[in-house]
C-alpha atoms as a PDB file:
ATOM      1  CA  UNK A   1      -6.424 -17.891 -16.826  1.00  0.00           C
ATOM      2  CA  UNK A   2      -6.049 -19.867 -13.648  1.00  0.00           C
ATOM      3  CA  UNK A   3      -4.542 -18.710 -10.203  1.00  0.00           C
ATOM      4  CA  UNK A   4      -0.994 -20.801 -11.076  1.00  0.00           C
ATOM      5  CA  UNK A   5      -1.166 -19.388 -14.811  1.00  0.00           C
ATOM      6  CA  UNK A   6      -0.752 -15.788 -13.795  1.00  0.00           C
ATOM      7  CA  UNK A   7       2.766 -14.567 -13.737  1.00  0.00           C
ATOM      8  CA  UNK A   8       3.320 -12.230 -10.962  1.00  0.00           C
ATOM      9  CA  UNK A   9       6.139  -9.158 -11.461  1.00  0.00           C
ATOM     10  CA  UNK A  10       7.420  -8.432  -7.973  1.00  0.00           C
ATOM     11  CA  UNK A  11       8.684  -5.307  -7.589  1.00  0.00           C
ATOM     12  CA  UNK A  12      11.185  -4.372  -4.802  1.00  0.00           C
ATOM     13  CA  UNK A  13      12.585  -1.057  -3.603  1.00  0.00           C
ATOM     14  CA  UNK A  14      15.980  -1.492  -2.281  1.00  0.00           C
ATOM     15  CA  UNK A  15      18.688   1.019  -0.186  1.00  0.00           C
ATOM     16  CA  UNK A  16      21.123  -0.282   2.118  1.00  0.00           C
ATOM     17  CA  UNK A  17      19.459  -3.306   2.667  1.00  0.00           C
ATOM     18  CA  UNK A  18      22.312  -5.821   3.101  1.00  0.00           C
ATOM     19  CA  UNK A  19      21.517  -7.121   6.699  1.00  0.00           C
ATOM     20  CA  UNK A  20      18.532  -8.177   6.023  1.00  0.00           C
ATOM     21  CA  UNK A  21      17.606  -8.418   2.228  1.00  0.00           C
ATOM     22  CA  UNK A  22      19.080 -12.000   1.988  1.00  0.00           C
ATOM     23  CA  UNK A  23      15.965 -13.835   4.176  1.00  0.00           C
ATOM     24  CA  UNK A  24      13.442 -12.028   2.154  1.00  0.00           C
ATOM     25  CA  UNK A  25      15.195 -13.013  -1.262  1.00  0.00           C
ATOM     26  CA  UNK A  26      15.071 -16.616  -0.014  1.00  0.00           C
ATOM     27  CA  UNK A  27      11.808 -15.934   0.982  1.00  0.00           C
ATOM     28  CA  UNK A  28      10.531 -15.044  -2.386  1.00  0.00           C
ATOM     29  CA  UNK A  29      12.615 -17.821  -3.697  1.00  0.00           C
ATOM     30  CA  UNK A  30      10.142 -20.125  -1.446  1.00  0.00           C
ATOM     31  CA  UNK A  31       6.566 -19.233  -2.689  1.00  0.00           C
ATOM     32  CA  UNK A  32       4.210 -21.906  -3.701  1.00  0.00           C
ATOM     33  CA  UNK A  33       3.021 -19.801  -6.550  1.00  0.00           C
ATOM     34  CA  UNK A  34       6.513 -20.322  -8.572  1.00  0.00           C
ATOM     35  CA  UNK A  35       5.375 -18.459 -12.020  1.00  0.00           C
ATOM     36  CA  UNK A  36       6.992 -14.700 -10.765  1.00  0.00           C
ATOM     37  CA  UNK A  37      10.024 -12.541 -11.920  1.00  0.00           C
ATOM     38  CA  UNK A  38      11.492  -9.692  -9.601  1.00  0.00           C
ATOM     39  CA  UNK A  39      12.633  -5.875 -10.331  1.00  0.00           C
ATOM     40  CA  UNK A  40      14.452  -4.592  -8.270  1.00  0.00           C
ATOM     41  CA  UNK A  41      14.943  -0.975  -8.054  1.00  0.00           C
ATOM     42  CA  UNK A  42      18.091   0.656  -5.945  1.00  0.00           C
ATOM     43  CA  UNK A  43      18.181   3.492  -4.756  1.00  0.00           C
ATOM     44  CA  UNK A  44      22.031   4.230  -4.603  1.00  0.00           C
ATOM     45  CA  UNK A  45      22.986   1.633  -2.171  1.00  0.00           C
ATOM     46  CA  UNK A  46      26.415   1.779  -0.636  1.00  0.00           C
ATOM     47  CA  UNK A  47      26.517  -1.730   1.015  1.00  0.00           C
ATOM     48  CA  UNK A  48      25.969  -5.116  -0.423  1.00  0.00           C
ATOM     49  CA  UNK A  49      22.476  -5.388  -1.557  1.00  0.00           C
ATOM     50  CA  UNK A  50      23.460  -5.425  -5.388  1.00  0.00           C
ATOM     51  CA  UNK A  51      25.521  -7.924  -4.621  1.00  0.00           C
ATOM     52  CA  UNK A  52      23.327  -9.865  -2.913  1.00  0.00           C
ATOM     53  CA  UNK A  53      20.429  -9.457  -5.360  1.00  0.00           C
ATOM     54  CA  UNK A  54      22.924 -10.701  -8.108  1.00  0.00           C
ATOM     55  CA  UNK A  55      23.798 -13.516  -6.143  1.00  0.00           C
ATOM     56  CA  UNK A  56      20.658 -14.452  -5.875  1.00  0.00           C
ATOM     57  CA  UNK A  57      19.820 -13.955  -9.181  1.00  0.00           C
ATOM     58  CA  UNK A  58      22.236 -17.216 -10.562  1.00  0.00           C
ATOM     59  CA  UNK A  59      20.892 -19.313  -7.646  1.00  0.00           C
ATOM     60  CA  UNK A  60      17.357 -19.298  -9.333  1.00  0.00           C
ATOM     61  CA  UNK A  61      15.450 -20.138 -12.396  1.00  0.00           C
ATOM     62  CA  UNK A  62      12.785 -16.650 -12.478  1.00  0.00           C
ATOM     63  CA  UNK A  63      14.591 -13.979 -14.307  1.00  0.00           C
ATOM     64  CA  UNK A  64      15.785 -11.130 -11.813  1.00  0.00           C
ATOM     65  CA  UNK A  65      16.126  -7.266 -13.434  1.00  0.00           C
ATOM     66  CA  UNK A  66      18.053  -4.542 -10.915  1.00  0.00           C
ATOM     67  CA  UNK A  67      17.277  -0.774 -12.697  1.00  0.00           C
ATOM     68  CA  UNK A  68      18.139   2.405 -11.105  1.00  0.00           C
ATOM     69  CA  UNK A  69      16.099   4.209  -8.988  1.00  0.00           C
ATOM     70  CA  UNK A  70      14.887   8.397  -8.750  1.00  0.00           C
ATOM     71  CA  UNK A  71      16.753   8.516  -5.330  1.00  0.00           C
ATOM     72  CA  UNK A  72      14.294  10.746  -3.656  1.00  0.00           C
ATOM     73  CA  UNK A  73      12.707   8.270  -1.163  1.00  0.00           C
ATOM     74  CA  UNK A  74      10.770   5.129  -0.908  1.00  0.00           C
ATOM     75  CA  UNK A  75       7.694   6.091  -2.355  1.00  0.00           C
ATOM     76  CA  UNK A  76       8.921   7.554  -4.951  1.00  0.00           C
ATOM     77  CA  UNK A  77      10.944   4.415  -5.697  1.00  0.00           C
ATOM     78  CA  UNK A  78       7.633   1.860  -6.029  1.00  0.00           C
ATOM     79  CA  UNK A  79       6.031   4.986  -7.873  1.00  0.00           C
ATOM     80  CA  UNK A  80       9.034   4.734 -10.283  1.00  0.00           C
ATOM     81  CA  UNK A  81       8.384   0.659 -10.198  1.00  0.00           C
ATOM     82  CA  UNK A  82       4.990   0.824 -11.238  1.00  0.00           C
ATOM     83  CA  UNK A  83       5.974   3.082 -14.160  1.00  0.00           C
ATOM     84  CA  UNK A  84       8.464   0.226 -15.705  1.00  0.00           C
ATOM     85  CA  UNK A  85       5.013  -2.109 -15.778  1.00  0.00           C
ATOM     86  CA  UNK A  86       4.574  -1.805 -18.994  1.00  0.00           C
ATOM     87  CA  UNK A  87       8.019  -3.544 -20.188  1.00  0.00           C
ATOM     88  CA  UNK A  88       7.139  -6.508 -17.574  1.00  0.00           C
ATOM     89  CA  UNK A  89       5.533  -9.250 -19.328  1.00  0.00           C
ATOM     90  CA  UNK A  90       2.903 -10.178 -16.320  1.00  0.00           C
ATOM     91  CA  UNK A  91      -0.954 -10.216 -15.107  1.00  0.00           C
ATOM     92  CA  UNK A  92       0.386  -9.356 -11.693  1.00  0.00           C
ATOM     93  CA  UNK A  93       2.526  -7.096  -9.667  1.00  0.00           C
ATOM     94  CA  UNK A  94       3.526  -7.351  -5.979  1.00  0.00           C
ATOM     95  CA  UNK A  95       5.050  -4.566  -4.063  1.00  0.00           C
ATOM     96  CA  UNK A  96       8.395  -5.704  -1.961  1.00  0.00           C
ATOM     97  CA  UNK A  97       9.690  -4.403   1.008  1.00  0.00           C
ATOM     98  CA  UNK A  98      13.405  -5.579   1.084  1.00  0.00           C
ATOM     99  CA  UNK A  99      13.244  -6.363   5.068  1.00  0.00           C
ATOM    100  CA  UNK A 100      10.144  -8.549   5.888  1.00  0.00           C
ATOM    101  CA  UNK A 101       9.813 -12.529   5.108  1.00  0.00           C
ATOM    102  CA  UNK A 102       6.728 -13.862   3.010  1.00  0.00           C
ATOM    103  CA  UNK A 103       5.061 -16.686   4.077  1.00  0.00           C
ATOM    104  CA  UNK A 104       4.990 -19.634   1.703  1.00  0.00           C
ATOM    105  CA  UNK A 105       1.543 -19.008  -0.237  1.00  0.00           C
ATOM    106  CA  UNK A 106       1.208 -15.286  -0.384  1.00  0.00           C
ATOM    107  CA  UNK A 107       1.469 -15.071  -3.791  1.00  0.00           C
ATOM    108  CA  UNK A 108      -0.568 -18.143  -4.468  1.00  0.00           C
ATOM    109  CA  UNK A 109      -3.498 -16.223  -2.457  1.00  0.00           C
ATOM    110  CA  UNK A 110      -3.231 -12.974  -3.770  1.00  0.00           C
ATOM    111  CA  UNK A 111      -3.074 -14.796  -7.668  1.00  0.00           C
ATOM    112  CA  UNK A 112      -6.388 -16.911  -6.269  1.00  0.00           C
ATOM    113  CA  UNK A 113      -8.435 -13.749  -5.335  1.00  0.00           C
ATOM    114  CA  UNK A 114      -7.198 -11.953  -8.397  1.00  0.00           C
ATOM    115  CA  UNK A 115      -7.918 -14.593 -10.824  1.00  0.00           C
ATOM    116  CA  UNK A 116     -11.868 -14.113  -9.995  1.00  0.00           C
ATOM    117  CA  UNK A 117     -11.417 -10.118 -10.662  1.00  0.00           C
ATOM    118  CA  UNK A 118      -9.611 -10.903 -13.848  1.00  0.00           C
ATOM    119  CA  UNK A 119      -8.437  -7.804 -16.088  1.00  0.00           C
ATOM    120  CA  UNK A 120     -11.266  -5.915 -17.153  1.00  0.00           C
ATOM    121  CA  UNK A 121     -11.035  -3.315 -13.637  1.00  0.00           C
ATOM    122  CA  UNK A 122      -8.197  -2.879 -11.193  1.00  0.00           C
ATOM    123  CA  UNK A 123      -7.938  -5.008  -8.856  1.00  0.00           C
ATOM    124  CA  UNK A 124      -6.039  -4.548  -5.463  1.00  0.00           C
ATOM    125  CA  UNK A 125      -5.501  -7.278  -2.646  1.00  0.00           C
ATOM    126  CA  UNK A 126      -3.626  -6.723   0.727  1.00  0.00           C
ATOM    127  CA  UNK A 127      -3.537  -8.304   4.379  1.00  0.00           C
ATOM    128  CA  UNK A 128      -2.451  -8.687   7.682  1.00  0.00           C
ATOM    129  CA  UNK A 129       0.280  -9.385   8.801  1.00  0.00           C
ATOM    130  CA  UNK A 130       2.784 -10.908  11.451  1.00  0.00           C
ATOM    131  CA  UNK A 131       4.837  -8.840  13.252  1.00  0.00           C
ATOM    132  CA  UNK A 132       8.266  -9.641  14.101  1.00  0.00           C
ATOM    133  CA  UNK A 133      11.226  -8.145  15.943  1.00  0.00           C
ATOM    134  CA  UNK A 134      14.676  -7.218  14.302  1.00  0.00           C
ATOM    135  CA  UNK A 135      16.245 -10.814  14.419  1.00  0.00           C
ATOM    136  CA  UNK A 136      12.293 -12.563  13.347  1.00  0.00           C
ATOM    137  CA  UNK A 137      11.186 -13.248  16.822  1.00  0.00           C
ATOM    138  CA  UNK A 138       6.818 -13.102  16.040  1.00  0.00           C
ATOM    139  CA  UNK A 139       5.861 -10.160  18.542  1.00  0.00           C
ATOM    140  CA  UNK A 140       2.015 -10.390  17.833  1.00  0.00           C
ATOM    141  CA  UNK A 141      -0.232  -9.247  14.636  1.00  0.00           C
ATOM    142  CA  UNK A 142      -0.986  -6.293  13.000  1.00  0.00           C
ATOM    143  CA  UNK A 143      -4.749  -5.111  13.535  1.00  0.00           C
ATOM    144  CA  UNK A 144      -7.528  -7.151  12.271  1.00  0.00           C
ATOM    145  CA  UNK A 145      -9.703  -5.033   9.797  1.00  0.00           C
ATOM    146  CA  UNK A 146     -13.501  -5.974   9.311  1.00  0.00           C
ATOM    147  CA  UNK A 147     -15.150  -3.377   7.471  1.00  0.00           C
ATOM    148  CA  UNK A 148     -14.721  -3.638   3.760  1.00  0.00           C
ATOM    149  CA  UNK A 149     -11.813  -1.708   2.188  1.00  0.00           C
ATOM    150  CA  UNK A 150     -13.853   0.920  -0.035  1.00  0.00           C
ATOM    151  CA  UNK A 151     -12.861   4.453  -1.075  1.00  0.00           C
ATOM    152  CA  UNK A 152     -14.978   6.043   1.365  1.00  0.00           C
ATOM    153  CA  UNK A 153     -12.562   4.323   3.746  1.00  0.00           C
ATOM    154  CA  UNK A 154      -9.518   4.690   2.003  1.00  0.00           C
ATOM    155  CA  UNK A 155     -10.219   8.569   1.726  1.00  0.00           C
ATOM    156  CA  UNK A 156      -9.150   9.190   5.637  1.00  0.00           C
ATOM    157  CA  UNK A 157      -7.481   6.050   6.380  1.00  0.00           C
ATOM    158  CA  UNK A 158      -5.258   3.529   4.922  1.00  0.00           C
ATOM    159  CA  UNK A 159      -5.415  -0.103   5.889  1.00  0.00           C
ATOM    160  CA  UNK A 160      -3.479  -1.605   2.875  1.00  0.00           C
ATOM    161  CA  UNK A 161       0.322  -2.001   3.521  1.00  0.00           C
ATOM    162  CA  UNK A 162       2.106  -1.955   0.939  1.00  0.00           C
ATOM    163  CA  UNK A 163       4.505  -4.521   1.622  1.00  0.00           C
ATOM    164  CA  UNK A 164       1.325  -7.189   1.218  1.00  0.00           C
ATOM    165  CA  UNK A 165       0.007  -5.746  -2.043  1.00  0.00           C
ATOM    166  CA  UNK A 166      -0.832  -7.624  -5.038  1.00  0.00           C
ATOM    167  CA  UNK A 167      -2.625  -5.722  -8.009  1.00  0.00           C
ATOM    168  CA  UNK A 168      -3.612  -6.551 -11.309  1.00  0.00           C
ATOM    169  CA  UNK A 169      -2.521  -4.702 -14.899  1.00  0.00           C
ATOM    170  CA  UNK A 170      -6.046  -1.985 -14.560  1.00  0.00           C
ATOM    171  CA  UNK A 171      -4.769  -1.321 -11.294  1.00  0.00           C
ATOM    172  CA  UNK A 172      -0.897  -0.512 -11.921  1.00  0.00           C
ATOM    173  CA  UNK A 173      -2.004   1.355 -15.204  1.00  0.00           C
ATOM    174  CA  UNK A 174      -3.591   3.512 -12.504  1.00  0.00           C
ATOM    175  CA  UNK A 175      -0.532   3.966 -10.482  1.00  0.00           C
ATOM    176  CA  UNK A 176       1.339   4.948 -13.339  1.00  0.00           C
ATOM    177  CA  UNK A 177      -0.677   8.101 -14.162  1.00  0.00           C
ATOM    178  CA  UNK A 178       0.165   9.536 -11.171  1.00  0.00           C
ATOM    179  CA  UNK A 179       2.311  13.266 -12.359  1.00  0.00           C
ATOM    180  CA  UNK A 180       5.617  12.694 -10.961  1.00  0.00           C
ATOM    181  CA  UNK A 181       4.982  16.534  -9.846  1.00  0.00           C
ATOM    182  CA  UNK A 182       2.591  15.595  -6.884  1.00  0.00           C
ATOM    183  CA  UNK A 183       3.890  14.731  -3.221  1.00  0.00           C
ATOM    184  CA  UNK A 184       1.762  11.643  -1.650  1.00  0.00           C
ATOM    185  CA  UNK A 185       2.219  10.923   2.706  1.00  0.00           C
ATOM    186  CA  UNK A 186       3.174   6.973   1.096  1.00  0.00           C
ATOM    187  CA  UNK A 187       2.339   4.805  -2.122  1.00  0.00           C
ATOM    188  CA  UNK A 188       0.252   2.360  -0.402  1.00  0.00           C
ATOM    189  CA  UNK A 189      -2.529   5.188   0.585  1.00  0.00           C
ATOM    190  CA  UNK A 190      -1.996   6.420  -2.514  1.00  0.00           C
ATOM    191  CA  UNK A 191      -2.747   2.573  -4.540  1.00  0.00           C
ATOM    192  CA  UNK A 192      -5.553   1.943  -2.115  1.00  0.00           C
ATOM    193  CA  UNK A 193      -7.422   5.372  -2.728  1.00  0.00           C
ATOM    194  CA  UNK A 194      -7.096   5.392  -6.143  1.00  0.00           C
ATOM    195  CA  UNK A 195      -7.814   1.775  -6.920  1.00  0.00           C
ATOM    196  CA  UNK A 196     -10.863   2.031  -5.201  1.00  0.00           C
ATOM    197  CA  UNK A 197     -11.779   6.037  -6.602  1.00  0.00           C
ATOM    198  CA  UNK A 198     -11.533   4.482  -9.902  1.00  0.00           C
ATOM    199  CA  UNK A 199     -14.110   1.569  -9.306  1.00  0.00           C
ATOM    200  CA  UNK A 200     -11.847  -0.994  -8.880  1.00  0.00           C
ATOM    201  CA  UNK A 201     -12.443  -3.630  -6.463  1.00  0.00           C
ATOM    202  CA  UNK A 202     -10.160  -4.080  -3.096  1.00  0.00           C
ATOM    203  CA  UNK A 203      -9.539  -7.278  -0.791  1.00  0.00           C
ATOM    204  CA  UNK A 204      -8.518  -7.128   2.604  1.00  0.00           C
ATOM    205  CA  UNK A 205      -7.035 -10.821   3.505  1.00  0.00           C
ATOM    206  CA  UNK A 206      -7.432 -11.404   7.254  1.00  0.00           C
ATOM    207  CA  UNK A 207      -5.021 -14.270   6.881  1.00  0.00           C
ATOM    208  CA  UNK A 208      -1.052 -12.539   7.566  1.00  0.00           C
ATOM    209  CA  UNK A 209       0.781 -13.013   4.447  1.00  0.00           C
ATOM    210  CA  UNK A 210       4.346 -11.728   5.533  1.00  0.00           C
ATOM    211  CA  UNK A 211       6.186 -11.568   8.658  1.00  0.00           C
ATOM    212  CA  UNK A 212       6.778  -7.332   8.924  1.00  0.00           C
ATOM    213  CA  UNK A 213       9.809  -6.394  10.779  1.00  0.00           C
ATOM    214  CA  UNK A 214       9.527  -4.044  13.127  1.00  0.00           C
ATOM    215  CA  UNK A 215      13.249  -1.835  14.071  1.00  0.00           C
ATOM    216  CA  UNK A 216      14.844   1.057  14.420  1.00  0.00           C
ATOM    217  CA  UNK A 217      14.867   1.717  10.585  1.00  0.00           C
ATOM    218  CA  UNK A 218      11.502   1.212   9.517  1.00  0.00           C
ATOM    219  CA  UNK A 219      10.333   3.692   7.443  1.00  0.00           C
ATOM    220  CA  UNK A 220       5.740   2.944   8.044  1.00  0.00           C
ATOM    221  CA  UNK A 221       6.053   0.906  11.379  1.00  0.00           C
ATOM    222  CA  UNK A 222       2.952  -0.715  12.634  1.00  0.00           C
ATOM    223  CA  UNK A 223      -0.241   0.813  13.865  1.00  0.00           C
ATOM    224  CA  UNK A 224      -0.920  -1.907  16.636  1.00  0.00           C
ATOM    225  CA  UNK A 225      -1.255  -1.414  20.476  1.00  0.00           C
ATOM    226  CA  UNK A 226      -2.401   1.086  22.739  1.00  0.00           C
ATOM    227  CA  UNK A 227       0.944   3.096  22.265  1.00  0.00           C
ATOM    228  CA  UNK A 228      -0.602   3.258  18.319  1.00  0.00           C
ATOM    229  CA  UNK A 229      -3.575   4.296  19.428  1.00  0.00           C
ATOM    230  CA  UNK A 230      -2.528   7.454  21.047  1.00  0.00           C
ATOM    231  CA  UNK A 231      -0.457   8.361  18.309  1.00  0.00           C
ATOM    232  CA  UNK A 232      -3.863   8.353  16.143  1.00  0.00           C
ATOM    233  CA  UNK A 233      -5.469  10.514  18.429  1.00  0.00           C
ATOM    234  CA  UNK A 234      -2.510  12.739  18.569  1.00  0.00           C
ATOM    235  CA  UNK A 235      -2.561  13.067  14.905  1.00  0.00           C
ATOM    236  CA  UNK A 236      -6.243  14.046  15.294  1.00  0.00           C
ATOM    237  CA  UNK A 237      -5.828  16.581  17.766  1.00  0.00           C
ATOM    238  CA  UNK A 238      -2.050  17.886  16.146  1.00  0.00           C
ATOM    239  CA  UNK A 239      -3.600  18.468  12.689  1.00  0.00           C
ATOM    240  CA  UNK A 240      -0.613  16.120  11.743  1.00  0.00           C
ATOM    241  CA  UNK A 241      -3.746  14.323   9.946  1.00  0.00           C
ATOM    242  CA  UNK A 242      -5.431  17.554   8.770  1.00  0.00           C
ATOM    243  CA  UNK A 243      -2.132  17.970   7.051  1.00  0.00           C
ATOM    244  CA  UNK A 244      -2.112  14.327   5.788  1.00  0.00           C
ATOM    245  CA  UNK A 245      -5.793  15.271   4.024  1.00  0.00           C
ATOM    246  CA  UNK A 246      -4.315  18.203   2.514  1.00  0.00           C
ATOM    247  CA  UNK A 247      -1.571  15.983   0.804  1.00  0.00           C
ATOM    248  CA  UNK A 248      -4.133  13.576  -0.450  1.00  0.00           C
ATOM    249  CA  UNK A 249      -6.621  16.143  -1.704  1.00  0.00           C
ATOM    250  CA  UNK A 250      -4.261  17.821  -3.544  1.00  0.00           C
ATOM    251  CA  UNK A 251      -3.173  14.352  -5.688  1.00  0.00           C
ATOM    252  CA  UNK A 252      -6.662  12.950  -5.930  1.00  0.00           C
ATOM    253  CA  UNK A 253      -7.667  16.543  -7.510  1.00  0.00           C
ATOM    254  CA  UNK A 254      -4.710  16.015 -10.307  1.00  0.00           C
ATOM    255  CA  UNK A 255      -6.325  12.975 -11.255  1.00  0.00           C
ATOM    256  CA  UNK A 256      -9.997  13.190 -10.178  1.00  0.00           C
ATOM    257  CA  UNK A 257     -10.967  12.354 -13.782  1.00  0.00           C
ATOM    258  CA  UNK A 258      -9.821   8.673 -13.260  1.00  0.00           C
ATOM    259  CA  UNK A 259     -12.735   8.875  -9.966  1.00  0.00           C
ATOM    260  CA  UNK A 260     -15.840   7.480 -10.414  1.00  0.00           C
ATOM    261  CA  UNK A 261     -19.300   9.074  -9.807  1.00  0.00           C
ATOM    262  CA  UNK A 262     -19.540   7.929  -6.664  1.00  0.00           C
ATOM    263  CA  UNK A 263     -16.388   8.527  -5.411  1.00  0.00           C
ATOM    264  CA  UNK A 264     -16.027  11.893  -7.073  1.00  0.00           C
ATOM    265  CA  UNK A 265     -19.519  12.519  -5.034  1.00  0.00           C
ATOM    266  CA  UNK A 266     -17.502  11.430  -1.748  1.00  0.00           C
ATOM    267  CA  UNK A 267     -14.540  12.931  -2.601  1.00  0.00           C
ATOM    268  CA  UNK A 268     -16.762  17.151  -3.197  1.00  0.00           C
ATOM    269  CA  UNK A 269     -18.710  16.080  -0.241  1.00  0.00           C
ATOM    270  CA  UNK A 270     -15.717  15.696   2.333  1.00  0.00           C
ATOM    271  CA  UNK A 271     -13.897  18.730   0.634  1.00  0.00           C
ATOM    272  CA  UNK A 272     -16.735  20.857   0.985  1.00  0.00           C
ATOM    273  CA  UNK A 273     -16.747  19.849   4.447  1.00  0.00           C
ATOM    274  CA  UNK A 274     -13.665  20.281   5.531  1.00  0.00           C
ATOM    275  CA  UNK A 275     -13.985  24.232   4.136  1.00  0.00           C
ATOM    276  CA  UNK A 276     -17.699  24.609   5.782  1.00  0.00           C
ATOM    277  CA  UNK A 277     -18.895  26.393   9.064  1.00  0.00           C
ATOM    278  CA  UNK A 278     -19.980  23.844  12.040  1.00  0.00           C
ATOM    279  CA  UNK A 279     -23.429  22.529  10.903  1.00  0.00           C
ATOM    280  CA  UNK A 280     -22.531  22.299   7.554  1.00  0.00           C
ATOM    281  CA  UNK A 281     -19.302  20.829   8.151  1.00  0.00           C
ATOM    282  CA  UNK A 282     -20.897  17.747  10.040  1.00  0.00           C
ATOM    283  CA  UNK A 283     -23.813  17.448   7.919  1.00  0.00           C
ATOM    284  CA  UNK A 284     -21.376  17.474   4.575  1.00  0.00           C
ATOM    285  CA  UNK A 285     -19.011  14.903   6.831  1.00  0.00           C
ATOM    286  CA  UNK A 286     -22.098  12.478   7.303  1.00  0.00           C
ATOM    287  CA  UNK A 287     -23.125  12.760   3.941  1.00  0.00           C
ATOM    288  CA  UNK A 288     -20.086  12.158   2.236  1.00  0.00           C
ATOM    289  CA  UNK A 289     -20.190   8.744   3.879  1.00  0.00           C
ATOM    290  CA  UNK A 290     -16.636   8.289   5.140  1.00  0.00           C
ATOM    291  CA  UNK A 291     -15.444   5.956   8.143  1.00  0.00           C
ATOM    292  CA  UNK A 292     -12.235   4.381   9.782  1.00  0.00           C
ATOM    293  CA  UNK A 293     -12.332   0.517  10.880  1.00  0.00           C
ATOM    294  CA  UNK A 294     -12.345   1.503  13.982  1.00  0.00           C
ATOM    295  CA  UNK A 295     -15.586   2.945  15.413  1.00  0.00           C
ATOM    296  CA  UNK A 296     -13.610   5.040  18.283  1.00  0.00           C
ATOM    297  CA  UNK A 297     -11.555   6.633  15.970  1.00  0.00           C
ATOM    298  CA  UNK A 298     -14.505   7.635  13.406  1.00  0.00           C
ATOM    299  CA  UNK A 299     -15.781   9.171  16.253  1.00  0.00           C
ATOM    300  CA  UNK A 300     -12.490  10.830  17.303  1.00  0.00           C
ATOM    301  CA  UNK A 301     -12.944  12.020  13.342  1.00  0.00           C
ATOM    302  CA  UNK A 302     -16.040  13.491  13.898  1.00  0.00           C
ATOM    303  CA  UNK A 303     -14.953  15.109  17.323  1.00  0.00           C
ATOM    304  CA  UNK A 304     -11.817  16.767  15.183  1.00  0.00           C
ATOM    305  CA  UNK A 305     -14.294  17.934  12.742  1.00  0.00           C
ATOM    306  CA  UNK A 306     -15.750  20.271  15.191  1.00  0.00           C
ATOM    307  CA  UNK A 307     -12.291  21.763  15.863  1.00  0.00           C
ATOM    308  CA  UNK A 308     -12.055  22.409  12.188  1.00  0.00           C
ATOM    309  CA  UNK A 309      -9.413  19.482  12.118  1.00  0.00           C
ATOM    310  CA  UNK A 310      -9.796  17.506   9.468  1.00  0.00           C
END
């Protein structure tokens, strides 16, 4: 099936999202890739986003669903969105932030690299983006990624925002094995790491595909600048990303049957590590293979290692 021929399911996670819900609707409504359908998913909204969405919904020709969400936070919302796949007639699914504005052809990019994975493995793509301020003013770009998005990556660092992702059917049957028991630090790591544990194959797009707003409210806000940058370190030297690991290695070991050799082999290596003496613990960390984009802060990794903080 072609790039145009691939109907794409976007799924959006909505609370309180009146002010500025309408510009991404029209947004959506915009795409050059016109073959989608949106679910929407609120999370006991008290303004008028449901009223908005339904609006929106008789302006259009793609059919628009509103369900109910768990009401225990945004991840859990997309989690509860990928579960409702299966009753969505599509090849594709986009994640939706209910803030940010998509450029014209994000769809029709995402469907184009997707296409040439096709359904037999998951497939994941995601991207830069613009950044904006609260009324849309462009404020500069996220950070530009160039190693390739793999899970020995995606095991200490996320790169994939969720608010650009486009996966394919392997992929969100994936997600939706995730036991509603666990606790994840966001749904984005948590797609990235296991699309890429399981085999699957992951595209970082260095073209933006969305403007991001950045205010007050955002919930993941970018990791650009210097001001960024010291947070990282921070986290390094805080545990705050110790703590992060332990969250991650708890999930990945309730599903570390869907993990393949290779990444099972990364996974034992860096949690052996993280649990060994000095030597051991650096030689385990080499071994396992493991790496952030950037090469300061895969050093900064290694120099937390010796402090016993990963």
């Amino acid at each position: 099936m072609g790039a145009q021929g691939q109907k794409i399911v976007v799924l959006m996670a909505t609370y309180n999202g009146a002010k500025h819900i309408e510009e991404q609707l029209q947004s959506l409504a915009s795409q050059t890739h016109a073959n989608w359908e949106l679910i929407v998913s609120d999370d006991g909204s008290t303004d008028r986003t449901i009223q908005i969405v339904h609006q929106f919904s008789q302006a259009i020709s793609q059919r628009v669903t509103v369900i109910k969400g768990p009401q225990q936070g945004f991840w859990r919302n997309f989690l509860w969105l990928a579960k409702q796949v299966d009753q969505a007639e599509g090849a594709l699914f986009a994640f939706c932030d209910q803030d940010d504005i998509w450029l014209p052809d994000k769809l029709e990019r995402a469907a184009k690299w997707l296409s040439n994975v096709g359904q037999r493995e998951p497939g994941l793509y995601f991207s830069r983006t613009e950044l904006v301020d609260e009324s849309g003013k462009q404020i500069g770009l996220s950070p530009l990624f160039r190693r390739s998005p793999t899970f020995q990556n995606a095991l200490v660092q996320n790169i994939g925002g969720g608010n650009t992702m486009v996966a394919n059917r392997p992929a969100m049957a994936l997600l939706a094995e995730t036991p509603k028991s666990i606790k994840l630090i966001a749904h984005d790591w948590w797609t990235y790491q296991l699309v890429t544990g399981a085999g699957g194959r992951a595209f970082y797009d260095p073209v933006p595909s969305l403007k991001y707003r950045q205010h007050r409210r955002n919930l993941i806000g970018s990791n650009r600048g210097v001001r960024a940058r010291v947070k990282r370190t921070f986290a390094f030297a805080s545990g705050r990303w110790k703590h992060w690991n332990d969250v991650n290695f708890r999930a990945l070991c309730t599903v570390k049957d869907l993990l393949s050799p290779s990444a099972r082999s990364t996974f034992d290596d860096f949690s052996l590590a993280r649990r060994s003496r000095l030597i051991r613990r650096l030689y385990l960390l080499s071994r396992s293979g493991v790496y952030r984009q950037n090469a300061s802060e895969t050093a900064a990794m290694y120099l937390g290692a010796i402090f016993g903080r990963i």
